[in-house]
Protein backbone atom coordinates (compact mmCIF):
# COMPACT_ATOMS: atom_id res chain seq x y z
CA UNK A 1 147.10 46.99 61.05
CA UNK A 2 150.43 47.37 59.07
CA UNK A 3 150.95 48.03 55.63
CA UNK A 4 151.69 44.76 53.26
CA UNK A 5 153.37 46.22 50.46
CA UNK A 6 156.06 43.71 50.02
CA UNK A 7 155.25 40.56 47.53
CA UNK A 8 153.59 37.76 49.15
CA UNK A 9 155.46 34.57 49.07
CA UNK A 10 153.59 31.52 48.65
CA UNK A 11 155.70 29.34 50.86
CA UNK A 12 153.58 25.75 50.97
CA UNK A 13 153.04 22.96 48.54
CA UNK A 14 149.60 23.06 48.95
CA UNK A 15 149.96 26.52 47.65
CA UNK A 16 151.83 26.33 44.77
CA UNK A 17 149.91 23.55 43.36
CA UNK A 18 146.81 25.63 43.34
CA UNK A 19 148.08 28.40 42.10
CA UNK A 20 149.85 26.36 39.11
CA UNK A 21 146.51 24.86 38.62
CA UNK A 22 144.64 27.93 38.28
CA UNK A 23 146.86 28.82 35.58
CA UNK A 24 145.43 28.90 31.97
CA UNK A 25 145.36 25.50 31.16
CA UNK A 26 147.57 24.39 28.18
CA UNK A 27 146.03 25.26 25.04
CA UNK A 28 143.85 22.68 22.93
CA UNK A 29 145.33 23.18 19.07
CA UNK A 30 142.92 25.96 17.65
CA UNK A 31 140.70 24.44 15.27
CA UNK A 32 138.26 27.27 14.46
CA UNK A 33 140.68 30.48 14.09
CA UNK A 34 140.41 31.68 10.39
CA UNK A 35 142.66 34.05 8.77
CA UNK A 36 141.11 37.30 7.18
CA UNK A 37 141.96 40.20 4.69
CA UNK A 38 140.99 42.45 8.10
CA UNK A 39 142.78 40.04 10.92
CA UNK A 40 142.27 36.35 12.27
CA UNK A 41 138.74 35.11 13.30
CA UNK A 42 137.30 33.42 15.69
CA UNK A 43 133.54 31.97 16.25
CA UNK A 44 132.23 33.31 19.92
CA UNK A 45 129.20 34.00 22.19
CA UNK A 46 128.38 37.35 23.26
CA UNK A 47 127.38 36.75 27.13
CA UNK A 48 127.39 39.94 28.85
CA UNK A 49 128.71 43.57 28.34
CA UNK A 50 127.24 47.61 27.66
CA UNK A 51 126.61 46.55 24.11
CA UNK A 52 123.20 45.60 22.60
CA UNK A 53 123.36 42.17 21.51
CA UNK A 54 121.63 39.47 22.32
CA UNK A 55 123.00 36.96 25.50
CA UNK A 56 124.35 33.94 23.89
CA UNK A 57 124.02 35.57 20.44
CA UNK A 58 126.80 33.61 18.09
CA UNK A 59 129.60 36.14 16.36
CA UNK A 60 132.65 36.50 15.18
CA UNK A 61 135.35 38.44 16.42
CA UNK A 62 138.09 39.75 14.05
CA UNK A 63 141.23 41.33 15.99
CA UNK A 64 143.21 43.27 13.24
CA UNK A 65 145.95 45.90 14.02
CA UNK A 66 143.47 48.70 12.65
CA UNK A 67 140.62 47.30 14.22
CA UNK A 68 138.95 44.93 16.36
CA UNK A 69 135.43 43.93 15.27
CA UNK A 70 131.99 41.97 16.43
CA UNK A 71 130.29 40.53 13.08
CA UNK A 72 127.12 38.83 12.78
CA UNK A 73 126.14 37.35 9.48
CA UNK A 74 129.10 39.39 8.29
CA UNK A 75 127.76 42.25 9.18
CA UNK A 76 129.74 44.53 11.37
CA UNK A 77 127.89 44.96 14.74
CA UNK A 78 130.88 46.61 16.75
CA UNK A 79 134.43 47.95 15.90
CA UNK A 80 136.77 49.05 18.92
CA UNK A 81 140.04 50.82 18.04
CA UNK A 82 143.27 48.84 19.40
CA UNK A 83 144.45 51.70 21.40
CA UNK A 84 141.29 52.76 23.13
CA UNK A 85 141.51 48.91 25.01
CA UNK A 86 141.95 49.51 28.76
CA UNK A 87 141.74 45.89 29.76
CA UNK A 88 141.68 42.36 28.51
CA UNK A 89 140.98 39.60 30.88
CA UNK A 90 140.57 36.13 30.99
CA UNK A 91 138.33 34.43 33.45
CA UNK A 92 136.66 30.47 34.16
CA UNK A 93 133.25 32.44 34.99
CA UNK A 94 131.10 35.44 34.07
CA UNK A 95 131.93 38.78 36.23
CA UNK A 96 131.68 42.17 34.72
CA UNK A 97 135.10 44.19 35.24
CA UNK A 98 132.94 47.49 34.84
CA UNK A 99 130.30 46.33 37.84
CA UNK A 100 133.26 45.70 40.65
CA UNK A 101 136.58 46.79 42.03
CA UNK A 102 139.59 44.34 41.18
CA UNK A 103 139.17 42.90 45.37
CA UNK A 104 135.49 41.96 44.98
CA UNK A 105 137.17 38.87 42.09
CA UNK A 106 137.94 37.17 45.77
CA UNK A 107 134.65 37.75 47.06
CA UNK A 108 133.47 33.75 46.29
CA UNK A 109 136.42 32.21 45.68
CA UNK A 110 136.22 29.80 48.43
CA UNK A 111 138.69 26.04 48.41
CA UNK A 112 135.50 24.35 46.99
CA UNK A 113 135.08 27.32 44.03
CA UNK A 114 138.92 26.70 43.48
CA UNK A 115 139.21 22.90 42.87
CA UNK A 116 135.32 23.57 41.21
CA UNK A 117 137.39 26.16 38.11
CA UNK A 118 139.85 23.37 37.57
CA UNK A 119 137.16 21.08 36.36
CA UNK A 120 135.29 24.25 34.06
CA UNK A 121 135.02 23.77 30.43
CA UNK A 122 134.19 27.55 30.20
CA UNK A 123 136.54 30.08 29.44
CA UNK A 124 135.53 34.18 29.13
CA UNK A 125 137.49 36.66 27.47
CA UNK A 126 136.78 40.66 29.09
CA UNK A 127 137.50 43.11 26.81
CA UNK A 128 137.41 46.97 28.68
CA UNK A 129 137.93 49.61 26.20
CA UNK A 130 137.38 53.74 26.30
CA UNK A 131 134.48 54.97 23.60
CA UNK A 132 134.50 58.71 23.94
CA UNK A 133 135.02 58.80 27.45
CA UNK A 134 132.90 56.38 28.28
CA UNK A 135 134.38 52.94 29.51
CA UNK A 136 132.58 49.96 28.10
CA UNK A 137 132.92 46.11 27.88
CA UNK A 138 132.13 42.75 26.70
CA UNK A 139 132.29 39.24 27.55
CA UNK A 140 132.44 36.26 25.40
CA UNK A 141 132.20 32.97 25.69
CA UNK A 142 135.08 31.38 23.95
CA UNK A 143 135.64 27.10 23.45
CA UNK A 144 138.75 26.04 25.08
CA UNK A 145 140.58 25.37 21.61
CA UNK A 146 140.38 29.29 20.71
CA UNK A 147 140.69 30.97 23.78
CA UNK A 148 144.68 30.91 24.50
CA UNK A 149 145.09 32.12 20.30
CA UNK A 150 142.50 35.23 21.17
CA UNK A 151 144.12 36.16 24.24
CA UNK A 152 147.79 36.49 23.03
CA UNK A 153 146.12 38.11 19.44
CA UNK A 154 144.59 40.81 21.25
CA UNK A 155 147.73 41.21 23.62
CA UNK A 156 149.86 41.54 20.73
CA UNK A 157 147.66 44.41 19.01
CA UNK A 158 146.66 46.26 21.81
CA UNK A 159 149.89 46.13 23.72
CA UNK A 160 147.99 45.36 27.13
CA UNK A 161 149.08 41.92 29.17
CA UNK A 162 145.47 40.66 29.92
CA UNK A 163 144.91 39.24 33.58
CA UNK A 164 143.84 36.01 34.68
CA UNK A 165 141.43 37.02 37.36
CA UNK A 166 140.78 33.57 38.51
CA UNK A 167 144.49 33.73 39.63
CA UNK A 168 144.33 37.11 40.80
CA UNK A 169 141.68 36.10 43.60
CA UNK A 170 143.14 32.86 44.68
CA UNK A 171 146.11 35.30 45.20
CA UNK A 172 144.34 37.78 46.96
CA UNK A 173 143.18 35.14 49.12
CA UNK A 174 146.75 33.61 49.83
CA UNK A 175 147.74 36.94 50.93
CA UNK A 176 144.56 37.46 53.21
CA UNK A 177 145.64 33.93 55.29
CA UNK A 178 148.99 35.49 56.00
CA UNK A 179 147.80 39.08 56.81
CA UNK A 180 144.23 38.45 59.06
CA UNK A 181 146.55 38.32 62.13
CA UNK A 182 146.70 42.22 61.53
CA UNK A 183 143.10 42.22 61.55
CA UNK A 184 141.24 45.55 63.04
CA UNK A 185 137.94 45.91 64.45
CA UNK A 186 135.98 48.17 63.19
CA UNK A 187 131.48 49.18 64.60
CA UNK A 188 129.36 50.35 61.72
CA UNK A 189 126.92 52.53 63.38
CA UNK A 190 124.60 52.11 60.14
CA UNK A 191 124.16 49.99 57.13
CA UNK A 192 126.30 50.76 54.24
CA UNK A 193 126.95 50.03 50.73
CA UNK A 194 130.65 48.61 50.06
CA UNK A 195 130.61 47.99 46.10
CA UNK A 196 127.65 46.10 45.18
CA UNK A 197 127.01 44.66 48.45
CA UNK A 198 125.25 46.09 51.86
CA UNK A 199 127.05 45.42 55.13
CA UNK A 200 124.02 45.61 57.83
CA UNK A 201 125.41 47.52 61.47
CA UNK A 202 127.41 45.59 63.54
CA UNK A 203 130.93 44.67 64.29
CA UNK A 204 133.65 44.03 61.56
CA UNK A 205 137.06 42.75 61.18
CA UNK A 206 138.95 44.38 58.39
CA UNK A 207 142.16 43.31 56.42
CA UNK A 208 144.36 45.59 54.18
CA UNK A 209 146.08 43.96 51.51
CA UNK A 210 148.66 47.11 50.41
CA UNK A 211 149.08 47.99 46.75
CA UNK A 212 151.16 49.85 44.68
CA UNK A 213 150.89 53.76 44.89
CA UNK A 214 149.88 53.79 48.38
CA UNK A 215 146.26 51.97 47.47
CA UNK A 216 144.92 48.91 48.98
CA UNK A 217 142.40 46.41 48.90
CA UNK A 218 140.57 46.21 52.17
CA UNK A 219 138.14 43.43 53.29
CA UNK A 220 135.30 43.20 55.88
CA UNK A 221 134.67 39.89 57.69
CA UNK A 222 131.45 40.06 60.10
CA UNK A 223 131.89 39.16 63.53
CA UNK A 224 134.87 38.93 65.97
CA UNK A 225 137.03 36.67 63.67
CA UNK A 226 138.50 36.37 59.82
CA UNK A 227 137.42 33.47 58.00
CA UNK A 228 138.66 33.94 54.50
CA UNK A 229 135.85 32.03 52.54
CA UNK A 230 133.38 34.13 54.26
CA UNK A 231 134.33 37.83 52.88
CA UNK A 232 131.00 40.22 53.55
CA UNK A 233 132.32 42.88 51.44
CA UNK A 234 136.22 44.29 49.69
CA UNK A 235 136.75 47.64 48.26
CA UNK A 236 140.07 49.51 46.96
CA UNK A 237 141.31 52.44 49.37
CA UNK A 238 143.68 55.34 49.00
CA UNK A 239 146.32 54.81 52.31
CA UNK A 240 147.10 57.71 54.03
CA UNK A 241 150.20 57.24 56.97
CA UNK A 242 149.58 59.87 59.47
CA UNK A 243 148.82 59.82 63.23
CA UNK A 244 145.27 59.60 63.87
CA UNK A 245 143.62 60.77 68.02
CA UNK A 246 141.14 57.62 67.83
CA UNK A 247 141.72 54.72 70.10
CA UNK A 248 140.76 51.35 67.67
CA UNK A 249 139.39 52.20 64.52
CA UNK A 250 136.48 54.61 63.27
CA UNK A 251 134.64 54.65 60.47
CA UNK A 252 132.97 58.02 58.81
CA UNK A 253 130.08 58.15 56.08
CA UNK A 254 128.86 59.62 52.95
CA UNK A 255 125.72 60.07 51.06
CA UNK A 256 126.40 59.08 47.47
CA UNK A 257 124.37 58.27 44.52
CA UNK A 258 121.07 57.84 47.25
CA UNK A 259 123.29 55.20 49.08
CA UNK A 260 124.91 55.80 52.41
CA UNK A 261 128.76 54.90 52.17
CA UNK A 262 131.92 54.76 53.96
CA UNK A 263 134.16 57.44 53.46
CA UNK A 264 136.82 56.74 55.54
CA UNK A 265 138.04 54.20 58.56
CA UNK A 266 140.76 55.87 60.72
CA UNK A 267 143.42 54.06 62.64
CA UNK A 268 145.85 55.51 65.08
CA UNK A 269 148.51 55.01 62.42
CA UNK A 270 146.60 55.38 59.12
CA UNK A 271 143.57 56.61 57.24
CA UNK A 272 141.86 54.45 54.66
CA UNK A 273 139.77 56.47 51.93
CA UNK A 274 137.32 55.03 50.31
CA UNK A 275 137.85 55.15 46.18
């Protein structure tokens, strides 16, 4: 396995079409954003998040330069500071940022999942913020005439880009075509947990996708081979470059949280710590 640290160019047609299709489609005119004493409005749903409201509970959110807040009945029901946002993101389905690593997005994003998000008339807005030291979130469902108008709001008053994660794994799954040739095989002696999944014992094929600041995304494909719809499990690694005295690639293990993890996989070249 070598590193991949360079930019992945995405050389077909094929290629660039879905990736310009799985960019936020263009904006429908906003027809329900209001304009308050405290910041514009917008009607939601509350789907998922820490907080405790209701799934599907109708709300407003008001994104002001003091203050972001959740009303119901025009009552406050949650304010969250501008600065204390860690993430906004923008997504075609539900998926908790706080409940997976950034590689698990690619986890079931197969050709048929890509063509099926073009077709969506959902659209989710993430937001990730820090409450004390304790990371939270929420997810709301917003109608395709507001969401583009909430997204650059709460980019302009928090400062943070927000991600389109959709893109992010059809990306992570261009990059995965061109790098499986550097595949490595790796024997789990023992079920583990990788994120929220369990890999059973057995033989896996693994493929590092190298990041910034010598992390890495690194995926598990059961089996002899690397089919790239079919990923068993993806995790983010610290990538250590030293010379290792194991022939292939071993895999040590951990006892965390009442779950038996990996801790690290060792190549002759490199050492891949689990985050």
């Amino acid at each position: 396995m070598r590193d991949s640290t360079r930019n992945v160019t995405l050389r077909s047609g094929m290629t660039a079409l879905l990736v310009a299709c799985l960019a936020l489609p263009a904006p429908v005119v906003a027809q329900q954003v209001k304009q308050t004493p405290q910041g514009k409005q917008w009607e939601v749903k509350y789907e998922e998040g820490t907080e405790n409201i209701p799934s599907q509970e109708k709300i407003q959110i008001i994104v002001g330069t003091e203050k972001i807040t959740l009303e119901r009945n025009r009552q406050q029901v949650l304010g969250i500071a501008p600065a204390s946002v860690m993430e906004v993101s923008y997504d075609t389905k539900v998926r908790r940022r706080l409940a997976e690593s950034a590689a698990v997005a690619a986890l079931s994003l197969g050709a048929a999942a890509v063509f099926a998000a073009l077709k969506t008339k959902k659209h989710f807005v993430n937001i990730v913020w820090d409450d004390g030291g304790t990371q939270k979130e929420i997810v709301l469902k917003v109608g395709k005439g507001e969401y583009a108008s909430l997204l650059a709001e709460l980019e302009r008053v928090t400062g943070k880009k927000y991600r389109n994660l959709e893109m992010e794994a059809k990306q992570a799954q261009e990059e995965l075509n061109l790098e499986k040739k550097n595949k490595v095989g790796v024997q789990l002696d023992r079920g583990v947990q990788v994120g929220d999944k369990t890999l059973a014992a057995g033989l896996y094929q693994v493929v590092l996708l190298g990041r910034p600041e010598n992390k890495g995304e690194l995926y598990f494909f059961a089996g002899k081979d690397v089919n790239t719809k079919k990923i068993a499990a993806a995790a983010w690694v610290e990538v250590v470059t030293e010379s290792n005295e194991v022939s292939g690639a071993q895999a040590s293990y951990k006892e965390e949280g009442g779950a038996t993890k990996l801790a690290e996989i060792r190549t002759p070249s490199k050492t891949l710590r689990f985050l």
